[in-house]
Protein backbone atom coordinates (compact mmCIF):
# COMPACT_ATOMS: atom_id res chain seq x y z
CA UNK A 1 31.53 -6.07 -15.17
CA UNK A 2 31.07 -8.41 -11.99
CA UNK A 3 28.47 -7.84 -9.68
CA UNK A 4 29.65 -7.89 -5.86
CA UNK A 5 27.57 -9.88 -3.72
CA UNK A 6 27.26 -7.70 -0.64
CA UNK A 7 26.39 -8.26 2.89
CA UNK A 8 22.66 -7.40 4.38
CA UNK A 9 23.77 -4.88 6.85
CA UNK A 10 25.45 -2.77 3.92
CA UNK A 11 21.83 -1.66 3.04
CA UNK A 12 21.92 0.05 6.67
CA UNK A 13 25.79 1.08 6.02
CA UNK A 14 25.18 3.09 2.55
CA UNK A 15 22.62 5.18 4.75
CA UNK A 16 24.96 5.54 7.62
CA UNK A 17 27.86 6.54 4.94
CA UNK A 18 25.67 8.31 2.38
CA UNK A 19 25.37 11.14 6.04
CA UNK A 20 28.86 11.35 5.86
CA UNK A 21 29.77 11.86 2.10
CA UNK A 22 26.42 14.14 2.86
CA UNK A 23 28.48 16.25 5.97
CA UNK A 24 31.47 16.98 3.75
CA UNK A 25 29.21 19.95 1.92
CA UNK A 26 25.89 20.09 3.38
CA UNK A 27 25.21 23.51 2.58
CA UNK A 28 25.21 22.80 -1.21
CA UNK A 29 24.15 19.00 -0.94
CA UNK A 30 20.86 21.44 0.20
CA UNK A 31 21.25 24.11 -2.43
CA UNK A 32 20.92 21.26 -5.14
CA UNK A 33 18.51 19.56 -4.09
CA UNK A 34 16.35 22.83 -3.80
CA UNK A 35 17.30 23.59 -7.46
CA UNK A 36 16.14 20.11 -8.56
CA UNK A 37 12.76 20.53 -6.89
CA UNK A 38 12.51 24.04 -8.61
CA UNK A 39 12.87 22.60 -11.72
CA UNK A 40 10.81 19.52 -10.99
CA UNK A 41 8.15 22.13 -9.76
CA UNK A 42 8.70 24.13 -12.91
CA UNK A 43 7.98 20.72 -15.40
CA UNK A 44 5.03 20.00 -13.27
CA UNK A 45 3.05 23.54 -14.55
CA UNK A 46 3.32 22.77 -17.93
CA UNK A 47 0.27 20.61 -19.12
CA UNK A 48 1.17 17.22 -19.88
CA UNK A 49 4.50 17.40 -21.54
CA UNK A 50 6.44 18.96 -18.70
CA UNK A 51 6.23 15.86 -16.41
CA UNK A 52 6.65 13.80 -19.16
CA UNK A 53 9.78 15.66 -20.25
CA UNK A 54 11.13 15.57 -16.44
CA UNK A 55 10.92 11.57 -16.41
CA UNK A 56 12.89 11.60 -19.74
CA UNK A 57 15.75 13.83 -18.87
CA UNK A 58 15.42 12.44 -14.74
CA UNK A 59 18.44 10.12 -15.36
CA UNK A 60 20.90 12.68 -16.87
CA UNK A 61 20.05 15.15 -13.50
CA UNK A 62 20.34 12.04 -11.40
CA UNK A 63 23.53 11.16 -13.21
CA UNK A 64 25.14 14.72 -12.45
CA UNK A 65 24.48 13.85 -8.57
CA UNK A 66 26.55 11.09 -8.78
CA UNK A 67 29.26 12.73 -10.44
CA UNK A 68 29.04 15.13 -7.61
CA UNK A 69 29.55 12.27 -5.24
CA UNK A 70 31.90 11.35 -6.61
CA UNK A 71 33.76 14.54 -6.83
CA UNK A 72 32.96 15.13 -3.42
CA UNK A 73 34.89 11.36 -2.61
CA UNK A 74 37.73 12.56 -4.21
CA UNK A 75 38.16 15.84 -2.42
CA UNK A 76 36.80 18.03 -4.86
CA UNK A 77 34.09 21.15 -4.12
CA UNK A 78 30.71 20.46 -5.20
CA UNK A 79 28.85 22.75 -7.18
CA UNK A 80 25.76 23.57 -9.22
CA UNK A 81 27.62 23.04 -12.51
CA UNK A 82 27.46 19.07 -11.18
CA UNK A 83 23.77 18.91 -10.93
CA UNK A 84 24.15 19.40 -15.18
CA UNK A 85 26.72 17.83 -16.05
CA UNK A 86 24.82 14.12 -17.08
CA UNK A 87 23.90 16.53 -19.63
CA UNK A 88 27.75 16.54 -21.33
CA UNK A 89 28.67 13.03 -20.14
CA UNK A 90 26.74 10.43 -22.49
CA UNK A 91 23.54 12.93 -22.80
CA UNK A 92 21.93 10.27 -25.29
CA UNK A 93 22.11 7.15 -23.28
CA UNK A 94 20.83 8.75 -20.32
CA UNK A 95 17.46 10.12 -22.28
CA UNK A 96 17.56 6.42 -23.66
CA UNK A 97 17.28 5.39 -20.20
CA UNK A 98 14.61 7.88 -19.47
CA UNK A 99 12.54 7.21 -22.02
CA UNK A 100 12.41 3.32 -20.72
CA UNK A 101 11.31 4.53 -17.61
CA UNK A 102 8.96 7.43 -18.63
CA UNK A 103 7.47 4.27 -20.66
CA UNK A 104 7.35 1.74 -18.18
CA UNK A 105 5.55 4.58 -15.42
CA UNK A 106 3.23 4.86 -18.17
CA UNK A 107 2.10 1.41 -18.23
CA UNK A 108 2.45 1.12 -14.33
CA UNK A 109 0.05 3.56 -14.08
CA UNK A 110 -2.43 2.70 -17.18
CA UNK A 111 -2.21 -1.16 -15.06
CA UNK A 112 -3.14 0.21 -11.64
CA UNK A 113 -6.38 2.58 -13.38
CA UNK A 114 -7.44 -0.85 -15.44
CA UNK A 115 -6.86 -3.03 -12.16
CA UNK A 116 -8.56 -0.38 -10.14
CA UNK A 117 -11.27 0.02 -12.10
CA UNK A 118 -11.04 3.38 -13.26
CA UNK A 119 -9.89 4.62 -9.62
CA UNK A 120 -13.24 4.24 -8.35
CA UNK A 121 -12.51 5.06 -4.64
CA UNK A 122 -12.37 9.40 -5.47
CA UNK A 123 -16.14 8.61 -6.71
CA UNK A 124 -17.44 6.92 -3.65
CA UNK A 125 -15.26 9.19 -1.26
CA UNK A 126 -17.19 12.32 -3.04
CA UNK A 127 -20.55 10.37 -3.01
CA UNK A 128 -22.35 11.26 0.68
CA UNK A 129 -25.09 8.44 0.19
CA UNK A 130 -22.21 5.72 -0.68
CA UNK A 131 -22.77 2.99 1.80
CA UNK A 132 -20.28 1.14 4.11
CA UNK A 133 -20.15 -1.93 1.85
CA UNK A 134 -19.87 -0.10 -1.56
CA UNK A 135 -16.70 1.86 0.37
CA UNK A 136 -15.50 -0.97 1.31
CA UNK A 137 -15.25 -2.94 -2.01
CA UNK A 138 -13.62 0.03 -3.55
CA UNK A 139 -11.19 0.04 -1.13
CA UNK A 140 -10.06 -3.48 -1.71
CA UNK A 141 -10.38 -2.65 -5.64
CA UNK A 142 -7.58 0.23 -4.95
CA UNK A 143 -5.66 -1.79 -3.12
CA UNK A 144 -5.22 -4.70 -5.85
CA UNK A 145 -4.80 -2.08 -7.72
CA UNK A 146 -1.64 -0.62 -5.63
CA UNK A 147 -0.04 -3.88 -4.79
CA UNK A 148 -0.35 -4.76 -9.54
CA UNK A 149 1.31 -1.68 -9.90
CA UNK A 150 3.98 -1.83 -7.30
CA UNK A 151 5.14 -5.49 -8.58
CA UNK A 152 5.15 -3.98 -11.62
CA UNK A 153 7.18 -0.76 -10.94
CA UNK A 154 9.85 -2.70 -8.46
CA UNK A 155 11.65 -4.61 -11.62
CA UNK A 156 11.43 -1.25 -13.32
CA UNK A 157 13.02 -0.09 -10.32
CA UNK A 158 15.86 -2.56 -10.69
CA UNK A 159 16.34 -1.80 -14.25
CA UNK A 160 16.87 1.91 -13.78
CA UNK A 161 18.87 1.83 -10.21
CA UNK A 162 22.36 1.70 -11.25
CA UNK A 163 21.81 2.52 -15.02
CA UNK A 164 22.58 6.00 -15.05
CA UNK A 165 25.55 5.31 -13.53
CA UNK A 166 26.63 2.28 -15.45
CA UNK A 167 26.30 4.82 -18.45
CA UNK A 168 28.45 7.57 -17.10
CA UNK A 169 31.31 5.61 -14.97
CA UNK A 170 31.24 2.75 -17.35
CA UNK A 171 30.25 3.44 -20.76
CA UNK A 172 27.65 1.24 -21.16
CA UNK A 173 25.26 1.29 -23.68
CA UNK A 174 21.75 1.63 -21.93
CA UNK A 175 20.59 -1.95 -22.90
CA UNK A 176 23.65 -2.97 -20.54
CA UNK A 177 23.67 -0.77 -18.10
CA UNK A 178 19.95 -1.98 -17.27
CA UNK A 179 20.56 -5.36 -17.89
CA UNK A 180 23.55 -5.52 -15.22
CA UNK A 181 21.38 -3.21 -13.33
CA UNK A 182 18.54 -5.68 -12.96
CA UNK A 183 21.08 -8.55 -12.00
CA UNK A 184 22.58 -6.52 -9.32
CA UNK A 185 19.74 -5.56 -7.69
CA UNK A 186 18.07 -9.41 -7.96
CA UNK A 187 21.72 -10.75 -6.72
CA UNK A 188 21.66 -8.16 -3.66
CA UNK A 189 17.75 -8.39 -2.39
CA UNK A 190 18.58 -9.03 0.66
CA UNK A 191 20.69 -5.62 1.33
CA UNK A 192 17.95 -3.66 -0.43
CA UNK A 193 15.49 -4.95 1.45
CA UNK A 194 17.18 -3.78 4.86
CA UNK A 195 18.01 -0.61 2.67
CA UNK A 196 14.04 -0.34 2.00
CA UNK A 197 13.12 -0.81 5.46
CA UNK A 198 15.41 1.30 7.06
CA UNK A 199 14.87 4.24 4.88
CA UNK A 200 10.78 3.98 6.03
CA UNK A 201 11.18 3.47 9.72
CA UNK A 202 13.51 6.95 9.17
CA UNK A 203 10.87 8.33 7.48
CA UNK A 204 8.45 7.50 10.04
CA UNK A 205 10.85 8.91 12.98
CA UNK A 206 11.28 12.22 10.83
CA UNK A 207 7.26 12.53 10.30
CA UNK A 208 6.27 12.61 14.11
CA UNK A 209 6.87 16.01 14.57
CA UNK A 210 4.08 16.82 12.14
CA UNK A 211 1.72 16.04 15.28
CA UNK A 212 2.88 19.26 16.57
CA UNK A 213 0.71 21.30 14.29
CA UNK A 214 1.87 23.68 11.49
CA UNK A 215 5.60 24.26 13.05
CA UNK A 216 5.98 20.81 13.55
CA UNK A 217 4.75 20.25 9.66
CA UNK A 218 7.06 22.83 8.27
CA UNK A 219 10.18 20.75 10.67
CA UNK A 220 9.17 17.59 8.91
CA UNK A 221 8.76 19.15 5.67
CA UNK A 222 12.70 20.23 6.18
CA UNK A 223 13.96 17.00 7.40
CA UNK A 224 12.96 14.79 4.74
CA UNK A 225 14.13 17.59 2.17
CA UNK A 226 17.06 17.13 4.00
CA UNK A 227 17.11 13.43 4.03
CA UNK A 228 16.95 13.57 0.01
CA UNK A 229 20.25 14.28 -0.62
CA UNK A 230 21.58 11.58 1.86
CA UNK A 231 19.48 8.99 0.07
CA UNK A 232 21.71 10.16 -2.94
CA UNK A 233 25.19 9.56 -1.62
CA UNK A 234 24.08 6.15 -0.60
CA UNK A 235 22.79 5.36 -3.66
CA UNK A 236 26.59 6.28 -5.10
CA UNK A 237 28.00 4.17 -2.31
CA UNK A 238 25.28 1.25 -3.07
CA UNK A 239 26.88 1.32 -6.84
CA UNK A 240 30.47 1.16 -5.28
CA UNK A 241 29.86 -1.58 -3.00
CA UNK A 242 28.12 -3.62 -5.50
CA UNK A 243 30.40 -2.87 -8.81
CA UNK A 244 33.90 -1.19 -7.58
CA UNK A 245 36.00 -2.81 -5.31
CA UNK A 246 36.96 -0.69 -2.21
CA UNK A 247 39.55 -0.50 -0.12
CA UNK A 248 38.89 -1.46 3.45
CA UNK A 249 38.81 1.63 6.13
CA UNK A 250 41.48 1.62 9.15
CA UNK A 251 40.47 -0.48 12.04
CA UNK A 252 37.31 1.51 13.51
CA UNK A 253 37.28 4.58 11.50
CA UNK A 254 34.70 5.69 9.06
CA UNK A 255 35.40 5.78 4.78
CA UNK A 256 34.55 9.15 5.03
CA UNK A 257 36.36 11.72 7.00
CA UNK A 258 34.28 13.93 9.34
């Protein structure tokens, strides 16, 4: 497959399209999204191998939302059945995929305890007597810490982005499908870095009601769970963009019918 090289304002654009793919069923773009927290919820109770077992089988679930996009692009009703069904389309690639990512979180993480020192900043923030200087230092050492791991998540980032996808719309073997992934997402920095920055500064907009106190808490709590499932269609309509060839909208209107 050939990767597109796509404009910088398309990272804004998938955002901007991903709410309207979002509007054509919002009611059950909600529901699902409230089912996949249950069940990430549900993982996260059960001691040690539930979140483990949630990263490995993450890419088939994720996988199911794009073939609800996708059915929801062609005119078709969305359902629940969608959120499950990366579990009939290509079930063993996906978990291959997961398991590259469960194992690459684990060495993100293992990196930023070992570059952090054992995560000495919970020790000094318990510690009354600490003084200003010993805070200080181990709030630079969690820092470098932070900014190792994150340079070594974001290419595990790249690897995984489209994968899932490339698996289930393309039949790629997972190997592939991360490979191209990678090379797509290196090729196209400069839309995913407006796409980066532009899902943040919405982030920050929907967060300022939490000033407000509890309500306002609860309001922000709802947008951003609300925001999750429009991140999803534009991560669908990032893969188009930068893998299928689309057809160009009529003069002024939108690819998606509101």
């Amino acid at each position: 497959m050939e990767v597109q090289l796509v404009a910088a304002g398309k990272g804004w654009q998938w955002i901007v399209d991903g709410y309207a793919l979002f509007r054509r069923s919002p009611a059950m773009w909600l529901a699902l999204t409230v089912l996949l927290g249950v069940i990430w919820l549900g993982t996260m109770i059960i001691p040690v191998f539930g979140p483990l077992l949630f990263n490995l089988f993450s890419p088939a679930l994720f996988a199911g939302l794009m073939i609800g996009c996708r059915a929801v692009e062609n005119g078709e009703k969305l359902e629940i059945r969608h959120l499950f069904a990366g579990f009939k389309e290509r079930i063993a690639p996906l978990v291959t995929v997961g398991g590259v990512h469960l194992i690459g979180t684990i060495i993100v993480v293992g990196t930023v305890l070992i570059a952090g020192g054992g995560s000495k900043l919970p020790a000094v923030l318990s510690n009354p007597g600490a003084d200003v200087e010993t805070l200080r230092a181990a709030l630079r050492s969690m820092a470098f810490a932070l900014a190792v791991g994150a340079a070594i998540y974001l290419p595990l980032i790249m690897l995984i982005w489209f994968a899932p996808l490339l698996v289930v719309f393309d039949n790629l073997t997972p190997v592939a499908a991360m490979k191209l992934s990678f090379t797509a997402c290196l090729k196209n920095t400069l839309p995913f870095t407006v796409y980066g920055l532009a899902i943040m500064g919405l982030w920050f907009v929907l967060s300022l009601p939490a000033v407000m106190g509890p309500a306002g808490a609860l309001l922000v709590i709802a947008l951003l769970v609300a925001s999750i499932p429009v991140l999803v269609c534009s991560i669908y309509l990032s893969y188009k963009d930068v893998f299928v060839a689309r057809s160009a909208p009529a003069a002024g209107g939108n690819p998606f019918p509101r």
